[in-house]
Protein backbone atom coordinates (compact mmCIF):
# COMPACT_ATOMS: atom_id res chain seq x y z
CA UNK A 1 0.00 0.00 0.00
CA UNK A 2 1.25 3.67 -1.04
CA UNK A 3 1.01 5.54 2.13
CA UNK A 4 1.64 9.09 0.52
CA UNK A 5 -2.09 8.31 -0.69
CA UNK A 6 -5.23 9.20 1.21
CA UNK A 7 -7.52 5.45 0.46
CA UNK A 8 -11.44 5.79 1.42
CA UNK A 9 -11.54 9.63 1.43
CA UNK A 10 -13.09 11.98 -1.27
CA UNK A 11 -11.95 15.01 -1.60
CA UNK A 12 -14.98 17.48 -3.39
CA UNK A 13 -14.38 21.26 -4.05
CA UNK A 14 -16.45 23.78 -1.98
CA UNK A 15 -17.76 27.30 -3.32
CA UNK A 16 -15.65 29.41 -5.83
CA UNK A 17 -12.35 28.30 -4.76
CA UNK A 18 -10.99 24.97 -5.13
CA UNK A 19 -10.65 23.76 -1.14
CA UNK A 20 -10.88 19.91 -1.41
CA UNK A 21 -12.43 19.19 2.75
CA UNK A 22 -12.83 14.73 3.60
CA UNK A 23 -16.30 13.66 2.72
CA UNK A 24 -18.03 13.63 4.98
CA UNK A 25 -17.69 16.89 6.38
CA UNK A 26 -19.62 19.09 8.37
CA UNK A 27 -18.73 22.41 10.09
CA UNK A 28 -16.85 25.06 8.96
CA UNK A 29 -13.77 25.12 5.90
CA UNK A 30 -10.22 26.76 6.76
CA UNK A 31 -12.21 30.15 5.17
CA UNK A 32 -14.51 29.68 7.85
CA UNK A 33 -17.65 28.98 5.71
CA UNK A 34 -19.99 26.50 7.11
CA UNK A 35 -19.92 22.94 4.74
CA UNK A 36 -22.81 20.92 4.52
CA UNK A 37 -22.55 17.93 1.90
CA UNK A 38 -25.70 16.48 0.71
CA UNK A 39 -26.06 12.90 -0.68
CA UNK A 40 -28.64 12.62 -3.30
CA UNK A 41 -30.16 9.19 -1.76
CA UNK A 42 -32.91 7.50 -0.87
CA UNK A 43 -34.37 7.48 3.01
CA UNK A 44 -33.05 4.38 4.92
CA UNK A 45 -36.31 5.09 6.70
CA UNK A 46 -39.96 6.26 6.25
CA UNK A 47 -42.69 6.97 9.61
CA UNK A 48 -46.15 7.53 8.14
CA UNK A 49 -47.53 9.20 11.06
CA UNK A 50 -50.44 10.49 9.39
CA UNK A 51 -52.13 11.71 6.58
CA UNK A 52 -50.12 14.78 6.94
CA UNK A 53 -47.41 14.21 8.83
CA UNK A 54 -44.13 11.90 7.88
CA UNK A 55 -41.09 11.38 9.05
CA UNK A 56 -37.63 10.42 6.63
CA UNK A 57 -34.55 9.24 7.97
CA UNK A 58 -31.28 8.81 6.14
CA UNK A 59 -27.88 6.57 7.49
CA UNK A 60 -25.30 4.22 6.66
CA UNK A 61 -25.98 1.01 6.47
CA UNK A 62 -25.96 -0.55 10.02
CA UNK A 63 -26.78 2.22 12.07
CA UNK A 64 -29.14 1.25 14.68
CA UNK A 65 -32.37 3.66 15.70
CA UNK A 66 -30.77 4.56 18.81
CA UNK A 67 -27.24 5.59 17.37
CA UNK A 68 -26.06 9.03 16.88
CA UNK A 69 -25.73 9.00 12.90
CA UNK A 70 -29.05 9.81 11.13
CA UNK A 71 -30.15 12.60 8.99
CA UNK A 72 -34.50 13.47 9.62
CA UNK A 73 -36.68 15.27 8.00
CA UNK A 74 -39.74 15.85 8.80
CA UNK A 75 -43.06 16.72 5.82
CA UNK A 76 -46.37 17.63 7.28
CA UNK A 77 -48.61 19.26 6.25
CA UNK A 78 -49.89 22.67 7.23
CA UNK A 79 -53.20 23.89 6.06
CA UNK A 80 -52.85 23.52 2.33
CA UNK A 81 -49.04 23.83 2.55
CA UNK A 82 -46.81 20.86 2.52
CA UNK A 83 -43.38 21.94 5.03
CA UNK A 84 -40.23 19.91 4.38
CA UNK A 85 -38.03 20.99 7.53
CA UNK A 86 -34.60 18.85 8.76
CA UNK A 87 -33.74 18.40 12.80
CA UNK A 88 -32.55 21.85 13.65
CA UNK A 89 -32.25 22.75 10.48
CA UNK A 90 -29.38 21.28 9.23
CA UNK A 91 -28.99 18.03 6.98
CA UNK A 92 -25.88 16.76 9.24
CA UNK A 93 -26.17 12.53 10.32
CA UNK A 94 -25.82 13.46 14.22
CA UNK A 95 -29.33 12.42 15.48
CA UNK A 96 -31.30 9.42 16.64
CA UNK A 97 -34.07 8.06 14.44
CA UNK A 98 -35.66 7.21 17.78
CA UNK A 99 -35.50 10.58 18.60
CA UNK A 100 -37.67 11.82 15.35
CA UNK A 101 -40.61 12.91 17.35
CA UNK A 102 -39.01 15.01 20.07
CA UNK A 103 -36.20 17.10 17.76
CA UNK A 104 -36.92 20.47 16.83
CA UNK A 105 -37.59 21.19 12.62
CA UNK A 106 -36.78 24.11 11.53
């Protein structure tokens, strides 16, 4: 093995300027602009609550309900408006799915 090479790490650009951060990365770059990476996937997880409310939940393979490591959104519906908000507002894999019901959406 070639250890002058970084194996299992992808480097992707972020804004204007070419600064390659480790996917996955959350936080903020060495500009000090908060990263967010989004995976276009599909939910590990789907809660039909009811008619108009539903719960998605995105993690790696593996990751239990109670584990630290899951990305939630929650739809519901809101008169005739249909709100798509993520736990606290952010699309970082740091909550429970367990959890779903009691985080804040924002």
């Amino acid at each position: 093995m070639n250890s002058n090479k970084n194996f299992g790490n992808v480097c992707r650009p972020i804004g204007i300027e070419i600064n390659p951060i480790k996917y996955p990365t959350e936080g903020t770059d060495a500009n000090g602009r908060t990263t967010q990476i989004i995976k276009d996937e599909f939910p590990t997880r789907i809660d039909i609550v009811s008619d108009t409310l539903y719960y998605l939940g995105w993690a790696e393979l593996g990751t239990s309900d109670s584990d630290n490591g899951w990305k939630i959104r929650r739809i519901q519906q809101v008169g005739s408006v249909w709100e798509q908000k993520y736990a606290y507002g952010n699309q970082f894999y740091r909550y429970k799915w367990s959890d779903r019901s009691l985080l804040s959406y924002l």
